[in-house]
Protein backbone atom coordinates (compact mmCIF):
# COMPACT_ATOMS: atom_id res chain seq x y z
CA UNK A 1 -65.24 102.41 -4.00
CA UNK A 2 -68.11 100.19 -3.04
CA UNK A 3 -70.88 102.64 -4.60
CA UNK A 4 -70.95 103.53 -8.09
CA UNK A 5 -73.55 106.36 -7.49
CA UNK A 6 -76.25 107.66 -5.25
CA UNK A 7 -78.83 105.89 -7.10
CA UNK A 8 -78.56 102.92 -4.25
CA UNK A 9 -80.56 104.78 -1.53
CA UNK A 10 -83.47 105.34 -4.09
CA UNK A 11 -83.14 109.19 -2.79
CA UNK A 12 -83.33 112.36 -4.74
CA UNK A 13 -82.52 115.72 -3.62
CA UNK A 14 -86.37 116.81 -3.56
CA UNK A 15 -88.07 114.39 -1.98
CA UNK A 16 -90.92 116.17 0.03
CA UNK A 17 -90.92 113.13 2.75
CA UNK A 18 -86.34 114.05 3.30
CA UNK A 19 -85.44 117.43 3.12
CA UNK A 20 -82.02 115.85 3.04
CA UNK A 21 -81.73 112.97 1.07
CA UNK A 22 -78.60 114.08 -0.30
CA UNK A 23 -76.80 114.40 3.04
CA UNK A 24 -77.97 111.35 4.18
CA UNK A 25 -76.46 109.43 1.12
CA UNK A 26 -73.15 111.27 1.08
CA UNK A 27 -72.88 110.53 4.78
CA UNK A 28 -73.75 106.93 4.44
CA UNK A 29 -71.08 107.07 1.87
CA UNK A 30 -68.56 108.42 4.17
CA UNK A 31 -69.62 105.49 6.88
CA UNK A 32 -69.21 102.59 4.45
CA UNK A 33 -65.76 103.74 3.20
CA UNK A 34 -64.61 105.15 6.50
CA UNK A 35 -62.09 107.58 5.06
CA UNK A 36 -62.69 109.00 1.62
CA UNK A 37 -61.92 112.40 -0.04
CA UNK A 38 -64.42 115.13 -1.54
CA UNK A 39 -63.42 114.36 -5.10
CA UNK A 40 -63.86 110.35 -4.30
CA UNK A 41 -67.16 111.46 -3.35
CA UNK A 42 -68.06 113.09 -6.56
CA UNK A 43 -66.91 110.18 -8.65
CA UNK A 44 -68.46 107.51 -7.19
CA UNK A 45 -71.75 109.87 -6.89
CA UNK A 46 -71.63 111.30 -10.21
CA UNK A 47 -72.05 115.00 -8.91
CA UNK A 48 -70.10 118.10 -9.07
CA UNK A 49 -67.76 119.02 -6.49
CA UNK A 50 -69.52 122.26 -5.80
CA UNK A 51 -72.50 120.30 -5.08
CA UNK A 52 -69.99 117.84 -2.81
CA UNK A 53 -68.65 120.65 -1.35
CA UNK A 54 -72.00 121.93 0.08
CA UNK A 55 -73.50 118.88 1.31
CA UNK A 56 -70.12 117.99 3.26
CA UNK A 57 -70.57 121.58 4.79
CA UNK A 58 -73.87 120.93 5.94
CA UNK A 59 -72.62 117.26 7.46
CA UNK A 60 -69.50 118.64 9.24
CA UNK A 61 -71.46 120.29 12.32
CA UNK A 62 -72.92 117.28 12.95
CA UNK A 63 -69.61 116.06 14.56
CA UNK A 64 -70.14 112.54 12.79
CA UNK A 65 -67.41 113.25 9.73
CA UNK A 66 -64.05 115.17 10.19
CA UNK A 67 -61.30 116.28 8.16
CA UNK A 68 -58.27 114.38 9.08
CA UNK A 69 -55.43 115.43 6.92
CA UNK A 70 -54.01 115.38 3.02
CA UNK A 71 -54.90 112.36 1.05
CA UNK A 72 -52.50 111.17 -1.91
CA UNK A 73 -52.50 113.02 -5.32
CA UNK A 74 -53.64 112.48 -8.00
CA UNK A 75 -52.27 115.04 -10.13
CA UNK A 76 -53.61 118.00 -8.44
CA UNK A 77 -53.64 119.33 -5.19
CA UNK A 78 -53.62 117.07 -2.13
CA UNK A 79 -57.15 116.05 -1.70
CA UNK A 80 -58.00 116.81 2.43
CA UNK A 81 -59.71 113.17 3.52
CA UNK A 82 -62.69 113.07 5.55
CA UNK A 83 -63.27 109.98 7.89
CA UNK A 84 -66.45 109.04 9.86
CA UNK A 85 -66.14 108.99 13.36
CA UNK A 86 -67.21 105.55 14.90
CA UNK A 87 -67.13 106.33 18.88
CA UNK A 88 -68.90 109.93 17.96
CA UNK A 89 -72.76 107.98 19.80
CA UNK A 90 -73.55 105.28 21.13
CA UNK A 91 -76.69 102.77 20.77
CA UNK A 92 -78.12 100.53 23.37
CA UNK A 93 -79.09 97.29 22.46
CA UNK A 94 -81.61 95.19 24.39
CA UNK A 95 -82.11 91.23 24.14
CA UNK A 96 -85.55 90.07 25.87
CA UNK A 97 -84.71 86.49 25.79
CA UNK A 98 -86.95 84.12 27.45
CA UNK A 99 -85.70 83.29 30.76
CA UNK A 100 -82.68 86.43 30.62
CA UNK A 101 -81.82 90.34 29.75
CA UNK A 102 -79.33 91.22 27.97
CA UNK A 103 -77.76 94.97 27.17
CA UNK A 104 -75.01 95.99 24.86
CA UNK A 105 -73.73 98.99 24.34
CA UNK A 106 -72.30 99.97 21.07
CA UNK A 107 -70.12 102.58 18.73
CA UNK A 108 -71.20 103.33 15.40
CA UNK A 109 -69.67 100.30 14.09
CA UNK A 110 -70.97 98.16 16.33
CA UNK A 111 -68.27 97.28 18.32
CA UNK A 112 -69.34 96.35 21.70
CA UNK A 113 -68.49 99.29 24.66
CA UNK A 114 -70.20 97.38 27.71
CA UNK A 115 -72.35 94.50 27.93
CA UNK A 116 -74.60 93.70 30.87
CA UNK A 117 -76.78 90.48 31.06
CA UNK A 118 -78.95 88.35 33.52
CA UNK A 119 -81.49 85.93 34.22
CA UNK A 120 -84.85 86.53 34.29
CA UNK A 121 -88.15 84.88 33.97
CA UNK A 122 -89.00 87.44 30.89
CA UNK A 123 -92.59 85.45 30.02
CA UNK A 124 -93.99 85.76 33.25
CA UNK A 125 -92.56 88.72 34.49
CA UNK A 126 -93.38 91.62 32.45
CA UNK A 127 -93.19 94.88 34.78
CA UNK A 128 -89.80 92.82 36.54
CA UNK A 129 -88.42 92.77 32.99
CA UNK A 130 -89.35 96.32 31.91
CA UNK A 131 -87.59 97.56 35.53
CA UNK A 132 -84.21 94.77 34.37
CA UNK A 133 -83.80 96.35 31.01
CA UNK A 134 -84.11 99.96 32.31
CA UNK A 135 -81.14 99.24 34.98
CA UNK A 136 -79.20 97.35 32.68
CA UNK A 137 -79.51 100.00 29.81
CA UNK A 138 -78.79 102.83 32.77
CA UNK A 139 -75.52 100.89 33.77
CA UNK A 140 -74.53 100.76 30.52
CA UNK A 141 -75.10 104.46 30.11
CA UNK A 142 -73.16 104.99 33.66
CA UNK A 143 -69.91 103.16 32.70
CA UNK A 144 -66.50 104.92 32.17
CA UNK A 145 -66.49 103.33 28.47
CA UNK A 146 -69.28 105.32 27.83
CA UNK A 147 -67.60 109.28 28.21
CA UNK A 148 -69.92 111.98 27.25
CA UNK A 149 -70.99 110.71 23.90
CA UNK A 150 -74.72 110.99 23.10
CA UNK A 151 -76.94 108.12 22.59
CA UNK A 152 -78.74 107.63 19.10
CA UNK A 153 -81.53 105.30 20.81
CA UNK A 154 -82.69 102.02 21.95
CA UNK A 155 -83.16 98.87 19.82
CA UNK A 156 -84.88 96.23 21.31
CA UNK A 157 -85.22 92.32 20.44
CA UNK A 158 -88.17 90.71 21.64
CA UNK A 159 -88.83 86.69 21.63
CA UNK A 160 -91.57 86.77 19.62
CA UNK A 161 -93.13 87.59 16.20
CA UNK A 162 -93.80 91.35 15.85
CA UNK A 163 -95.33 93.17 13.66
CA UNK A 164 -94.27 96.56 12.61
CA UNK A 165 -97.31 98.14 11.83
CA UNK A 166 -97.86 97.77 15.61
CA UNK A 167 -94.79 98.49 17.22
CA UNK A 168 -95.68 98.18 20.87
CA UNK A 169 -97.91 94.63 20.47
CA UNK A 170 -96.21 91.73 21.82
CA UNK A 171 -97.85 88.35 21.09
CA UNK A 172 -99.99 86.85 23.47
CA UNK A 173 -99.70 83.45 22.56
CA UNK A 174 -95.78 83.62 22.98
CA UNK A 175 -96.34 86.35 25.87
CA UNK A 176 -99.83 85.61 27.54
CA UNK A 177 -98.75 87.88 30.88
CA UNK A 178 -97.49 91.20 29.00
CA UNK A 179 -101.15 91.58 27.34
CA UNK A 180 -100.03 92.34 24.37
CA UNK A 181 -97.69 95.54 24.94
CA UNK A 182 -94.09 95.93 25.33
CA UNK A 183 -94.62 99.20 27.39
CA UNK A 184 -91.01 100.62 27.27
CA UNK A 185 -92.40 103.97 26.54
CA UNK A 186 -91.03 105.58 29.39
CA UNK A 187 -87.88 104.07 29.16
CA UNK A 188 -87.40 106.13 25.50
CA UNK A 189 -88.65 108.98 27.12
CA UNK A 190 -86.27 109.41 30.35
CA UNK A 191 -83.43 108.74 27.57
CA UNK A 192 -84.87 111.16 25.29
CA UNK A 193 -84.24 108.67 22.45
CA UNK A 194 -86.59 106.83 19.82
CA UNK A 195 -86.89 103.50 20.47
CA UNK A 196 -86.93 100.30 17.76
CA UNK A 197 -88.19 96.66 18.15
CA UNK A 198 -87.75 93.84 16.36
CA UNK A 199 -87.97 89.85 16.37
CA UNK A 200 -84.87 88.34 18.08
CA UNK A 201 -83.92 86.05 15.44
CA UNK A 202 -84.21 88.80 12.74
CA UNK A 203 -81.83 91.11 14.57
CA UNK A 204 -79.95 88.61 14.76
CA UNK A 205 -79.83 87.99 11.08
CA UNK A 206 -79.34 91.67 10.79
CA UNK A 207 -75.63 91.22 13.09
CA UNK A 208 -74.36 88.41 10.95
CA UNK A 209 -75.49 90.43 7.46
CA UNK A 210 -73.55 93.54 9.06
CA UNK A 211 -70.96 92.62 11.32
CA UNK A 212 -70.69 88.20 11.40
CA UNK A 213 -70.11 85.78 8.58
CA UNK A 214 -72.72 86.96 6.50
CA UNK A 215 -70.53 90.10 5.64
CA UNK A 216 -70.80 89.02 1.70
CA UNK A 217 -74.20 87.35 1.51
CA UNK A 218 -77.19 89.44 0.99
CA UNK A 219 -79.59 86.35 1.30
CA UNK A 220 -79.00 84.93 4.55
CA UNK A 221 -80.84 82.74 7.10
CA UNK A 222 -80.34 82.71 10.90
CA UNK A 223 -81.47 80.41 13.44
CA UNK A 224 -81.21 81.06 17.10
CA UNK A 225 -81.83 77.92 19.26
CA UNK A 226 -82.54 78.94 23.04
CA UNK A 227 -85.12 78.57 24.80
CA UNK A 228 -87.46 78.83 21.50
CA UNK A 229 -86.50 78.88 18.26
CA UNK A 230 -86.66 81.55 15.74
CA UNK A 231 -85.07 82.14 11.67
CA UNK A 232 -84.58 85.39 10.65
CA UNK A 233 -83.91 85.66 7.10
CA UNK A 234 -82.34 88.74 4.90
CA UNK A 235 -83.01 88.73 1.55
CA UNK A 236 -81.65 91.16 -0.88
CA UNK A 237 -80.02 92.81 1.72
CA UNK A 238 -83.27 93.59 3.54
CA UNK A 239 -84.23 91.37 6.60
CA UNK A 240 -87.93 89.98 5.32
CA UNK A 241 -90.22 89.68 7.31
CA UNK A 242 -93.80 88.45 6.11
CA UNK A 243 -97.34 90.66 5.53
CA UNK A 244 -97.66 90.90 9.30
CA UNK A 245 -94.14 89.91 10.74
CA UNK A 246 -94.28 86.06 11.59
CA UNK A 247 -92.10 85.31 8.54
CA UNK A 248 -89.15 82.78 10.30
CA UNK A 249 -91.25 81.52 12.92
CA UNK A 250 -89.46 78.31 12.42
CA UNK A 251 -89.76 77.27 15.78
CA UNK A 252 -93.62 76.36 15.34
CA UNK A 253 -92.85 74.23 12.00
CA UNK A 254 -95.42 71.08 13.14
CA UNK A 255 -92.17 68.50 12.47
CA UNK A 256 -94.17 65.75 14.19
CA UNK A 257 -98.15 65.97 13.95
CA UNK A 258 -98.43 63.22 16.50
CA UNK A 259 -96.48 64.57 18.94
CA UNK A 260 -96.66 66.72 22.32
CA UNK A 261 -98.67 70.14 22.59
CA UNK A 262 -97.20 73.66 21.96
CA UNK A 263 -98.10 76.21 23.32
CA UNK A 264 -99.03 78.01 19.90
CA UNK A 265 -101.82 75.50 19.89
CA UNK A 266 -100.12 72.62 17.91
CA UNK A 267 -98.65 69.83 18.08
CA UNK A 268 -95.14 68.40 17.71
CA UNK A 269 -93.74 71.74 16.60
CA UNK A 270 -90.20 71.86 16.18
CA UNK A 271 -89.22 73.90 19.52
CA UNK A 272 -90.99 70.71 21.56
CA UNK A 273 -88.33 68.96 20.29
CA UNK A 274 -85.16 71.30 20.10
CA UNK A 275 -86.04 73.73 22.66
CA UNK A 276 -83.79 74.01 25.71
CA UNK A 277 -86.77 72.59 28.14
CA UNK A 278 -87.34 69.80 25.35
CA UNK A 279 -83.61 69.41 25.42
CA UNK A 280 -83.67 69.05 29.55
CA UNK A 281 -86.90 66.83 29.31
CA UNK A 282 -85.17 64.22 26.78
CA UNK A 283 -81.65 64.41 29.44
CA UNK A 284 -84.46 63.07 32.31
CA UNK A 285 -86.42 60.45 30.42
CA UNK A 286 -82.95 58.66 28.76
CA UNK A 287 -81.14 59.12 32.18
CA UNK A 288 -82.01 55.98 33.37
CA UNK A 289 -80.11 54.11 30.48
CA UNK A 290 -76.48 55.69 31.28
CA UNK A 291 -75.75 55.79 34.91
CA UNK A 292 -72.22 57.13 34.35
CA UNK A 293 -73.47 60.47 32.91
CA UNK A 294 -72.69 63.66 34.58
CA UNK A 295 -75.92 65.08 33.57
CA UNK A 296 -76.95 63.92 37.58
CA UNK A 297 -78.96 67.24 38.12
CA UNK A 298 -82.57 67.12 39.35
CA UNK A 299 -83.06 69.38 36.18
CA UNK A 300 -80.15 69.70 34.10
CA UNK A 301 -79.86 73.47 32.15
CA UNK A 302 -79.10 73.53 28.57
CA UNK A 303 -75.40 74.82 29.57
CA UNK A 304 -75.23 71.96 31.60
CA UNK A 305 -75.30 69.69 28.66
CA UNK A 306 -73.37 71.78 26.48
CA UNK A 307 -71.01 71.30 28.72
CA UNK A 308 -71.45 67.28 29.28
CA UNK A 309 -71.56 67.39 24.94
CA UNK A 310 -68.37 69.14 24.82
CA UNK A 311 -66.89 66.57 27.36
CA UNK A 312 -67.70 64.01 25.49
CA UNK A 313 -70.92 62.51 27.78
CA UNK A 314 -72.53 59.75 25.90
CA UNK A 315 -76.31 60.85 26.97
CA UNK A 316 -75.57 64.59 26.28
CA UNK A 317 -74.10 64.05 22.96
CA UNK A 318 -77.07 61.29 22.58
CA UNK A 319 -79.42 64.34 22.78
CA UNK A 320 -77.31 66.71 20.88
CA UNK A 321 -77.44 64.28 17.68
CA UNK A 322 -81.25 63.61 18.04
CA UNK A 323 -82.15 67.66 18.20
CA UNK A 324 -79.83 67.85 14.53
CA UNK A 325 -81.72 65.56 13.45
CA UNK A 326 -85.44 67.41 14.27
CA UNK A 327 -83.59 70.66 13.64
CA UNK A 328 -82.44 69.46 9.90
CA UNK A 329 -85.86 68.09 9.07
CA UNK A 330 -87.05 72.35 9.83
CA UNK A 331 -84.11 73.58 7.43
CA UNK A 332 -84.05 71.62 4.79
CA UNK A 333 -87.45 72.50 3.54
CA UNK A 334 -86.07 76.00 4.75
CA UNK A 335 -83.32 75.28 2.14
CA UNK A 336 -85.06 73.78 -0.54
CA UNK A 337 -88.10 76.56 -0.16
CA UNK A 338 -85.99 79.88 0.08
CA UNK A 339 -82.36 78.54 -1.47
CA UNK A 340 -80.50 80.76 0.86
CA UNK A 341 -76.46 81.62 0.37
CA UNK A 342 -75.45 80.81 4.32
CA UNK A 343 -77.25 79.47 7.33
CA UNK A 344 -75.82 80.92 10.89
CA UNK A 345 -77.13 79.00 13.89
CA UNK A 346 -76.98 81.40 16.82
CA UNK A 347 -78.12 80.98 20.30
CA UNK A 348 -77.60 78.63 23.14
CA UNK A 349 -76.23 75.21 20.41
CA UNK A 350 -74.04 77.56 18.78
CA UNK A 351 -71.46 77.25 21.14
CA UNK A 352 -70.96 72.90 20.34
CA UNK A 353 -69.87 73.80 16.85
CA UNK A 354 -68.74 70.80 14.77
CA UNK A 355 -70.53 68.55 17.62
CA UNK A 356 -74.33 70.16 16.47
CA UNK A 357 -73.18 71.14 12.69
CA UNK A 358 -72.11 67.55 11.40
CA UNK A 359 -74.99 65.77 12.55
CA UNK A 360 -77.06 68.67 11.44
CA UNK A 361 -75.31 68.93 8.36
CA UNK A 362 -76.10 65.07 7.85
CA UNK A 363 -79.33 65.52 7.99
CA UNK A 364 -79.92 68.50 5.83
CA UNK A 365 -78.25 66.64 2.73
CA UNK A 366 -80.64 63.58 3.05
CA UNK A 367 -83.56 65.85 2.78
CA UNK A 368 -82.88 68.78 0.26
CA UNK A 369 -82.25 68.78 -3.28
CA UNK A 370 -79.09 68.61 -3.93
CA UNK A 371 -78.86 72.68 -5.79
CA UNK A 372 -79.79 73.99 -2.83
CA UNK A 373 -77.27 72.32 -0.20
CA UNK A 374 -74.50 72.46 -2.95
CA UNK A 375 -75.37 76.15 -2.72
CA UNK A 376 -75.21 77.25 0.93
CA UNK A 377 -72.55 77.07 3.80
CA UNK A 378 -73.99 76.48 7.32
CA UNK A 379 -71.93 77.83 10.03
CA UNK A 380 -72.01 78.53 13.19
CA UNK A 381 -72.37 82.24 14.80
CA UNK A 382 -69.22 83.99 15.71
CA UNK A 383 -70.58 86.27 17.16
CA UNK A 384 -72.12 84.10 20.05
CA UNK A 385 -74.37 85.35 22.36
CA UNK A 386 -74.10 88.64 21.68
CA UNK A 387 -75.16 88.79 18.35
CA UNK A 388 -79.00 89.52 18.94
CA UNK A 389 -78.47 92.50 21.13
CA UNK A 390 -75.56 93.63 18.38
CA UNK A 391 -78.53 93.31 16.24
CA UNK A 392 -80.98 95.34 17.96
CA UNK A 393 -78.11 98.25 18.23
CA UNK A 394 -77.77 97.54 14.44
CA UNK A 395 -81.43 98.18 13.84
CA UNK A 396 -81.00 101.63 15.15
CA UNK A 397 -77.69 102.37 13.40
CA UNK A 398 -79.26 101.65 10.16
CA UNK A 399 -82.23 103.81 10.67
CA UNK A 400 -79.91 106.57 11.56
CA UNK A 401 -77.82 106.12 8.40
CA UNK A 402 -81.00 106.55 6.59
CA UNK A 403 -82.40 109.60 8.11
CA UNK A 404 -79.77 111.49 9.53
CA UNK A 405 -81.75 113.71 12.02
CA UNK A 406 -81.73 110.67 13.80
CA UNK A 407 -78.14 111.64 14.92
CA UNK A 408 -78.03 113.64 17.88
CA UNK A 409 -75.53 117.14 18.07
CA UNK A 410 -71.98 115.95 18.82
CA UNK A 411 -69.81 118.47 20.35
CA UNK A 412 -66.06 117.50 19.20
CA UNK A 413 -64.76 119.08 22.69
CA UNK A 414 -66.33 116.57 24.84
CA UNK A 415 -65.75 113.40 22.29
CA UNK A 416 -62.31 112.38 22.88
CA UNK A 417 -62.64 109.98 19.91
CA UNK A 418 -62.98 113.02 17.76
CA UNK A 419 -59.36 114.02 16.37
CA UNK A 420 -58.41 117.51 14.93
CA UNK A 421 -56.35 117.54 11.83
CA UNK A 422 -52.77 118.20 12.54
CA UNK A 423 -52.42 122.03 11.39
């Protein structure tokens, strides 16, 4: 069992804020060993099985948990094992990148059921955007993958620091044209679903802790390299993110106090160097040194030269090496300040692998002490471009698994994931 007791959720059966605590913990129980008996219940929770009995009673009608046949004996009578069902809801799961929209739609597991995405000028498009992400999220809905099964709600990543005290304030220095709000109210309300937000790079540190390589590490960083670049960090489990949010803006680390303007009002910050348009600006100014490059596009995209790197182009892997370099000068004092266990880069570099990791790698160990690199693996995301909408679905899952009521009424007729126990 992976819980010795209840004690984990911090819950107790009175708690005047969850009237019920208890439910919630059994069924997060249920979800983390996927099938498990009533007496396996009262073991690892330390509670009678009277008192399992009646808490599983009240989480049956929910449609979430069913009884699925005899487990093996123990001695006694053939325990009957319940098992969570994962396609019971979905979640939606919105990434607001910078220049795109993405939408996944996931189980309960977060296995993706349909994923939508396109290209979109997000930062100076705000009502455009809003519309993109309320097609994309209704096409999800629409598809055949889909069925009947309710949705849970919305999670959405934004590219920006956010703050959840204020869950609808956008940052204006990052996003100047949305004036400060996300406005996807009526979005949540045409679903008739709560909505969640979150920084991109923490929901993406939130896929990798749940579903990616971070499966075993409960102090994690993530860094997503796109068009900006953002860490999201989970420590002790918990993603972390700062008094007011901005914790893992790594992006606007000043890595070069001489150098060119940001647009968060400094100078030589780290995404003026790594950033996809830094990334494009470097292909144009060292063009004129290697006239046998493929990179011959009046303005080359990032995939362009992920695709020249891969090949093997001189110029593209010339830039690759030299944004390691910036981008291991930013983690090693991440490493050396916050000692994390594993380091996922995510995002648009992810996809070069070995080609970005070496150099990267190279330049970490000739900056950090040497505990905290002999300490940490740094890997690239397998999860690849997915991962920070997975995230955002994740962010509602786990809200869900922590107050139930969350989870809408499943009716077991409609579900065709939901199996009856032979008789």
């Amino acid at each position: 069992m992976q819980n010795d007791n209840l004690t984990w959720k911090g819950l107790r059966r009175s708690d005047p804020d969850r009237p019920r605590p208890l439910a919630d913990a059994v069924l997060r129980l249920i979800w983390d060993e996927r099938q498990v008996s009533r007496a396996d219940i009262a073991r690892a929770a330390g509670l009678s099985r009277s008192t399992v009995s009646e808490v599983v009673n009240e989480i049956l009608p929910m449609g979430l948990v069913i009884e699925v046949g005899e487990g093996p004996s123990r001695g006694g009578r053939r325990p009957i094992v319940l098992e969570f069902q994962d396609d019971a809801c979905v979640i939606l799961g919105v990434e607001m990148g910078a220049s795109h929209v993405a939408v996944a739609l996931t189980d309960l597991r977060g296995r993706v059921m349909v994923w939508n995405s396109q290209d979109h000028p997000v930062r100076s498009d705000p009502e455009g955007t809003r519309k993109l992400i309320a097609e994309l999220c209704q096409k999800c809905l629409d598809d055949p993958a889909r069925g009947t099964r309710p949705l849970v709600g919305i999670g959405v990543a934004v590219p920006c620091p956010f703050d959840p005290s204020f869950p609808d304030r956008l940052s204006t220095i990052v996003l100047p044209k949305w004036e400060a709000r996300l406005g996807l109210e009526s979005l949540s309300n045409d679903l008739g679903v709560p909505l969640f937000v979150d920084n991109d790079a923490n929901l993406g540190a939130l896929a990798e802790h749940w579903w990616g390589l971070g499966g075993n590490a409960d102090n994690l960083a993530y860094i997503k390299v796109a068009t900006g670049i953002g860490s999201g960090h989970i420590i002790g489990g918990d993603i972390y993110r700062g008094a007011t949010g901005v914790a893992g803006e790594i992006g606007h680390m000043s890595i070069d106090p001489q150098g060119g303007p940001c647009i968060c009002g400094l100078r030589g910050c780290l995404v003026t160097l790594v950033g996809a348009r830094a990334l494009e600006a470097r292909v144009l100014e060292l063009r004129p040194r290697f006239p046998d490059t493929r990179l011959t596009d009046a303005q080359p995209a990032v995939h362009k030269i992920e695709e020249a790197a891969l090949a093997g182009d001189p110029l593209a892997l010339l830039v690759i090496r030299e944004a390691a370099e910036h981008l291991g000068t930013a983690v090693a004092g991440l490493l050396n300040l916050m000692n994390p266990g594993l380091v996922v880069f995510g995002g648009d570099l992810a996809i070069l692998g070995d080609l970005i990791l070496e150099p990267l790698t190279h330049s970490i160990r000739n900056r950090t002490l040497i505990s905290s690199v002999a300490a940490v693996e740094i890997l690239a995301s397998k999860l690849g471009v997915r991962s920070v909408a997975i995230g955002a679905a994740t962010l509602v899952l786990k809200a869900a698994l922590e107050d139930s009521r969350l989870f809408p009424a499943v009716q077991a007729a409609e579900n065709p994931a939901i199996r009856r126990p032979a008789s």
